[in-house]
N, C-alpha and C. Protein backbone atom coordinates (compact mmCIF):
# COMPACT_ATOMS: atom_id res chain seq x y z
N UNK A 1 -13.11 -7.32 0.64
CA UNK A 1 -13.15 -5.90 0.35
C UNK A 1 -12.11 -5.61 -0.74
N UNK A 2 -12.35 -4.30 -1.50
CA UNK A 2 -11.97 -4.41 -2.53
C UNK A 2 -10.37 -3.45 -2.61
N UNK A 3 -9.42 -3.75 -3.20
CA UNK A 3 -8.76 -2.36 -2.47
C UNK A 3 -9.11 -0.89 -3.14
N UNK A 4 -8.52 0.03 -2.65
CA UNK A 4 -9.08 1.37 -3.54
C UNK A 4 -7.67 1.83 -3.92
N UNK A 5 -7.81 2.28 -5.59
CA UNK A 5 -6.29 3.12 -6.07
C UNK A 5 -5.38 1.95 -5.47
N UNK A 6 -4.02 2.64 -5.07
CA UNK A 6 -3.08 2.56 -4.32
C UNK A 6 -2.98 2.41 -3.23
N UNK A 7 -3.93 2.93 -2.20
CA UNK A 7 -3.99 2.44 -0.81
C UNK A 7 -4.03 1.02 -0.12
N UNK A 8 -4.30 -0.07 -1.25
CA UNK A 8 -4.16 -1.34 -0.01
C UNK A 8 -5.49 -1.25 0.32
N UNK A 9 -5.63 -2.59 0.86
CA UNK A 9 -6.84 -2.53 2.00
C UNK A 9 -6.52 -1.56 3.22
N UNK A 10 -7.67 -1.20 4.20
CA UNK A 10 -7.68 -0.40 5.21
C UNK A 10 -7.31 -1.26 6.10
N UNK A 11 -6.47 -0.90 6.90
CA UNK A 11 -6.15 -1.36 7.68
C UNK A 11 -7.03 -2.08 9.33
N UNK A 12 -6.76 -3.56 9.43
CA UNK A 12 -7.98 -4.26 10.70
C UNK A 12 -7.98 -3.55 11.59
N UNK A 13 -9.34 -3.93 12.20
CA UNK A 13 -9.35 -2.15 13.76
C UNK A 13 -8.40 -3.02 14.36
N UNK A 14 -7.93 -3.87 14.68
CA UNK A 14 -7.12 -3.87 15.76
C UNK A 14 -5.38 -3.35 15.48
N UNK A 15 -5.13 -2.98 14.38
CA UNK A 15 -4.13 -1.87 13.62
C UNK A 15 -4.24 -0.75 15.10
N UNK A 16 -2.93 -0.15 14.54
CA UNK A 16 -2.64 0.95 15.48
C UNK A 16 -3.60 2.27 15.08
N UNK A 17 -4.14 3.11 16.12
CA UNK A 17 -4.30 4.29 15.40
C UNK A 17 -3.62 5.09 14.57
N UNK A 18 -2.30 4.74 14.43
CA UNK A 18 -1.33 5.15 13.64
C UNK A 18 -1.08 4.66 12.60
N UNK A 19 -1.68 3.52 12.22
CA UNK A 19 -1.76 2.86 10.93
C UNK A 19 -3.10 3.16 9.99
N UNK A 20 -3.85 3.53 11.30
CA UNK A 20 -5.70 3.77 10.60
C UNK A 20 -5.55 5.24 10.09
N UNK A 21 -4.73 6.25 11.10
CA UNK A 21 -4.94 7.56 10.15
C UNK A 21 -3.76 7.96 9.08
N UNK A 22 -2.59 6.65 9.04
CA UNK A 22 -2.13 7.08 7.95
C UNK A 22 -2.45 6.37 6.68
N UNK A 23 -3.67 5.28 6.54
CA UNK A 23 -4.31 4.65 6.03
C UNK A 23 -5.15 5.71 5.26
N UNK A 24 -5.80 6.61 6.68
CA UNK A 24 -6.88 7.41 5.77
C UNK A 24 -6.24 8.85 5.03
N UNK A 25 -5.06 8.70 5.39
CA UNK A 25 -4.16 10.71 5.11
C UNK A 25 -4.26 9.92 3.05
N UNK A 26 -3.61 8.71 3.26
CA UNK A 26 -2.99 8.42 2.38
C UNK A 26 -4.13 8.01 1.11
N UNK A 27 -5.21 7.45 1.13
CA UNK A 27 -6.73 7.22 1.07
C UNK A 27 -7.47 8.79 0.09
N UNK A 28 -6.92 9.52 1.30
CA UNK A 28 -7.34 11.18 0.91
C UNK A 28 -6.78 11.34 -0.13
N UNK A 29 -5.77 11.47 0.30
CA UNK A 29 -4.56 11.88 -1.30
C UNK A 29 -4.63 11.18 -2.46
N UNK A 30 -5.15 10.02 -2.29
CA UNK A 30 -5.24 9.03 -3.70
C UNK A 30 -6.13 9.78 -4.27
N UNK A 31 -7.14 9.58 -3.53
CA UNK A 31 -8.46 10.16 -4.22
C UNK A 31 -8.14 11.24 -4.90
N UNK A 32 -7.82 12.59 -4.20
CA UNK A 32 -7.69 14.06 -4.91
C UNK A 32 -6.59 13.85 -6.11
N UNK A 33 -5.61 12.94 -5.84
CA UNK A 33 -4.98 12.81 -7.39
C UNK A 33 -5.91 12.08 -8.00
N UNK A 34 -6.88 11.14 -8.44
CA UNK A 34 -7.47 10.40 -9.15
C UNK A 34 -8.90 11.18 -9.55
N UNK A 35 -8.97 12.23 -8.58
CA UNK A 35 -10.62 13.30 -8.69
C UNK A 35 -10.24 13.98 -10.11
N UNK A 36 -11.73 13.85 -10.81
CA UNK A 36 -11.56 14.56 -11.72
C UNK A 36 -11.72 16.18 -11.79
N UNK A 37 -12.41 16.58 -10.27
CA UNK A 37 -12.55 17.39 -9.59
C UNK A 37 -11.27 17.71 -8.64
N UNK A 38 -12.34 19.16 -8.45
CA UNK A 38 -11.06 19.60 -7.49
C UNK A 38 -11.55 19.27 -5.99
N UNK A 39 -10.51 19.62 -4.44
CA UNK A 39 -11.07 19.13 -3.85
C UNK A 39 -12.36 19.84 -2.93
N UNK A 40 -12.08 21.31 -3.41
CA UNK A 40 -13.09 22.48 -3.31
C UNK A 40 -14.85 22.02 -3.10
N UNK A 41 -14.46 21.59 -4.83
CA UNK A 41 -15.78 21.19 -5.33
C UNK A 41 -16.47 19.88 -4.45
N UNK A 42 -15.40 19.05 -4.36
CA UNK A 42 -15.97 17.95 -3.86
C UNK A 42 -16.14 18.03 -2.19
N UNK A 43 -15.40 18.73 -1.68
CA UNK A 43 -15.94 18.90 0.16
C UNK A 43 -17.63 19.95 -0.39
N UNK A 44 -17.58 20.56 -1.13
CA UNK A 44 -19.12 20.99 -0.97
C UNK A 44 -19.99 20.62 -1.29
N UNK A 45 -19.97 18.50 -1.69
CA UNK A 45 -20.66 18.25 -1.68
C UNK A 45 -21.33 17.52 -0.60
N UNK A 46 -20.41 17.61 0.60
CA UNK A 46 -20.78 16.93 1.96
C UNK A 46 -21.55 17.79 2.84
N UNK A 47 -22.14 17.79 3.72
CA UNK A 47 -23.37 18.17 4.56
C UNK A 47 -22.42 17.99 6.10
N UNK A 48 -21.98 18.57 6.25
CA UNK A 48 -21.27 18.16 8.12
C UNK A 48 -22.23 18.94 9.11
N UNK A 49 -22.49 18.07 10.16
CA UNK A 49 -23.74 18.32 11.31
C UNK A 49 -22.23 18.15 12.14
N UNK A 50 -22.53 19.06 13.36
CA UNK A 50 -22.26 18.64 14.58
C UNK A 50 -21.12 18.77 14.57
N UNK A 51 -20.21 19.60 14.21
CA UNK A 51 -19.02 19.95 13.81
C UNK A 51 -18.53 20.24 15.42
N UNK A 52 -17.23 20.02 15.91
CA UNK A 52 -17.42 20.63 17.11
C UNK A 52 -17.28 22.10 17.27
N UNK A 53 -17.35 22.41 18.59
CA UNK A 53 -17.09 23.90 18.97
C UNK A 53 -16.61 23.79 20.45
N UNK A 54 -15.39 24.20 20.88
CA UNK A 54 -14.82 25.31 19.60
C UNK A 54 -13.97 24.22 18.30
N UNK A 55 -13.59 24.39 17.29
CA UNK A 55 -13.09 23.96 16.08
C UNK A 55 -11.84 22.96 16.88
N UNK A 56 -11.56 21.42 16.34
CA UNK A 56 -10.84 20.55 16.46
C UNK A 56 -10.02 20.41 15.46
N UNK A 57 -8.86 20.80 15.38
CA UNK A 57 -8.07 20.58 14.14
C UNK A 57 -6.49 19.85 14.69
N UNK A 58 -6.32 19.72 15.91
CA UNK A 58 -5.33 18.27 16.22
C UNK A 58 -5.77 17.25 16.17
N UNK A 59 -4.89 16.24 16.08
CA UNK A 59 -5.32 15.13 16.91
C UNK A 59 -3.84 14.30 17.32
N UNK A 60 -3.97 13.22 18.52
CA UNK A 60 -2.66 12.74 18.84
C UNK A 60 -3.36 11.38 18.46
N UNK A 61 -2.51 11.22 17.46
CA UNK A 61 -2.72 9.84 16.65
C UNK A 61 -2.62 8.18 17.31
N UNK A 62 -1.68 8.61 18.25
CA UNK A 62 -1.67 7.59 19.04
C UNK A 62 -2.62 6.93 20.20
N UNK A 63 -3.68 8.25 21.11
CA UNK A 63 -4.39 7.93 21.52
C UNK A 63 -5.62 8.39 21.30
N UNK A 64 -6.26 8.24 19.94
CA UNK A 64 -7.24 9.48 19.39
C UNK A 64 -8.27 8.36 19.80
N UNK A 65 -9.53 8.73 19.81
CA UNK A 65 -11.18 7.84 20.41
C UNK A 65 -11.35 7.81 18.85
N UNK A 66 -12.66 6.87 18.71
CA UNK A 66 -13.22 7.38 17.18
C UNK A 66 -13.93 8.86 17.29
N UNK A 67 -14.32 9.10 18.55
CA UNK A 67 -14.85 10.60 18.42
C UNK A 67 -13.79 11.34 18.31
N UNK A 68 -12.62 11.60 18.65
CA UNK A 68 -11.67 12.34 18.07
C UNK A 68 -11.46 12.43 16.82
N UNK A 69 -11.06 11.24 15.64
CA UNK A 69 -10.83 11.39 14.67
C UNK A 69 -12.28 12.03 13.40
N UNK A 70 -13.80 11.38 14.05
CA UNK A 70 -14.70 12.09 13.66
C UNK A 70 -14.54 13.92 13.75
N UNK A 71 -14.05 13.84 14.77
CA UNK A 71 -14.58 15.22 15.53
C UNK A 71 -13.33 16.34 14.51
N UNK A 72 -12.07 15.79 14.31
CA UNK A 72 -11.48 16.31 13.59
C UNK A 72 -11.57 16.28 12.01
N UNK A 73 -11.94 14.98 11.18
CA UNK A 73 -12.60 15.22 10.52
C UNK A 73 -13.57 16.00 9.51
N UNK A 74 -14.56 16.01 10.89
CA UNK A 74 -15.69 17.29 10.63
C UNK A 74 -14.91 18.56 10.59
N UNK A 75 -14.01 18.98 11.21
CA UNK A 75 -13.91 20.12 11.09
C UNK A 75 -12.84 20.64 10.00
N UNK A 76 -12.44 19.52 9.06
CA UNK A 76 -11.44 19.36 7.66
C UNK A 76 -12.43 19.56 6.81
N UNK A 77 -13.92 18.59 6.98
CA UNK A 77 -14.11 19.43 5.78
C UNK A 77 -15.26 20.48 6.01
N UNK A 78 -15.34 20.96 7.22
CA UNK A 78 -15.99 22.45 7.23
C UNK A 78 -14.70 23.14 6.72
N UNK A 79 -13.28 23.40 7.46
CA UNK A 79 -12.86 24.18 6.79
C UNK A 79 -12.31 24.20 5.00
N UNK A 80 -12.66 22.78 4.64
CA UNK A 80 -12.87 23.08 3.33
C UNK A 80 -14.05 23.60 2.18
N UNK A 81 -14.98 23.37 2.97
CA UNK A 81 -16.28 23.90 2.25
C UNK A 81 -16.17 25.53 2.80
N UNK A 82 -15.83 26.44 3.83
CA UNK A 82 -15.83 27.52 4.20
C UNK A 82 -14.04 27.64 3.58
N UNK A 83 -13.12 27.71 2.94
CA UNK A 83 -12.53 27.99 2.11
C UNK A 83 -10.97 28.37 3.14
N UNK A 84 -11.05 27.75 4.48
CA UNK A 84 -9.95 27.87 5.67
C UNK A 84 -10.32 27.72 6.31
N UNK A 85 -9.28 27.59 7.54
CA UNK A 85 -9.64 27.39 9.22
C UNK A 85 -9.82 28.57 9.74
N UNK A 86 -9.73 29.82 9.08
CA UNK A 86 -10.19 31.24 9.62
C UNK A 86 -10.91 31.87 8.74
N UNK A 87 -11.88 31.44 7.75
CA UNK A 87 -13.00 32.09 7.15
C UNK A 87 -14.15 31.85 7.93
N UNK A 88 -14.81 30.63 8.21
CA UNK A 88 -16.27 29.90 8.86
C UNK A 88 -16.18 30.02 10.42
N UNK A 89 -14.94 29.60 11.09
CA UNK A 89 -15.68 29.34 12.52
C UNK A 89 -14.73 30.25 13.41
């Protein structure tokens, strides 16, 4: 695998959850400095189904499921395509 930017390879699942989501915080940020876009533009180009309800915007990094980190996720970039966490839901 190839690395991306600055991030390194992603870290092996058997890595801590604490290594996987500061893998992906850090992943994020490369990108939006390297976007030639903003990051506005680019969350509206994603489609999110199944967002939860009510809205997930913690997570405890240490014992998160993959449905947790999905589940929070989804609801980063609903509230970026709806323009906050108190415009959309």
């Amino acid at each position: 695998m190839k690395a991306i930017f600055n991030c390194g390879l992603p870290p092996p699942q058997t890595a801590s959850m604490d290594a996987k989501v500061n893998w992906l915080l850090k992943f994020a940020a490369e990108v939006q400095r390297n976007a030639k876009t903003d990051a506005l533009t680019i969350a509206d180009a994603y489609t999110v189904t199944g967002a939860p309800s009510p809205p997930v915007r913690s997570i405890n990094a240490g014992a998160a499921t993959l449905t947790d980190v999905a589940d929070v996720l989804a609801q980063f970039l609903t509230d970026l395509k709806t323009r906050g966490p108190n415009t959309g839901t």
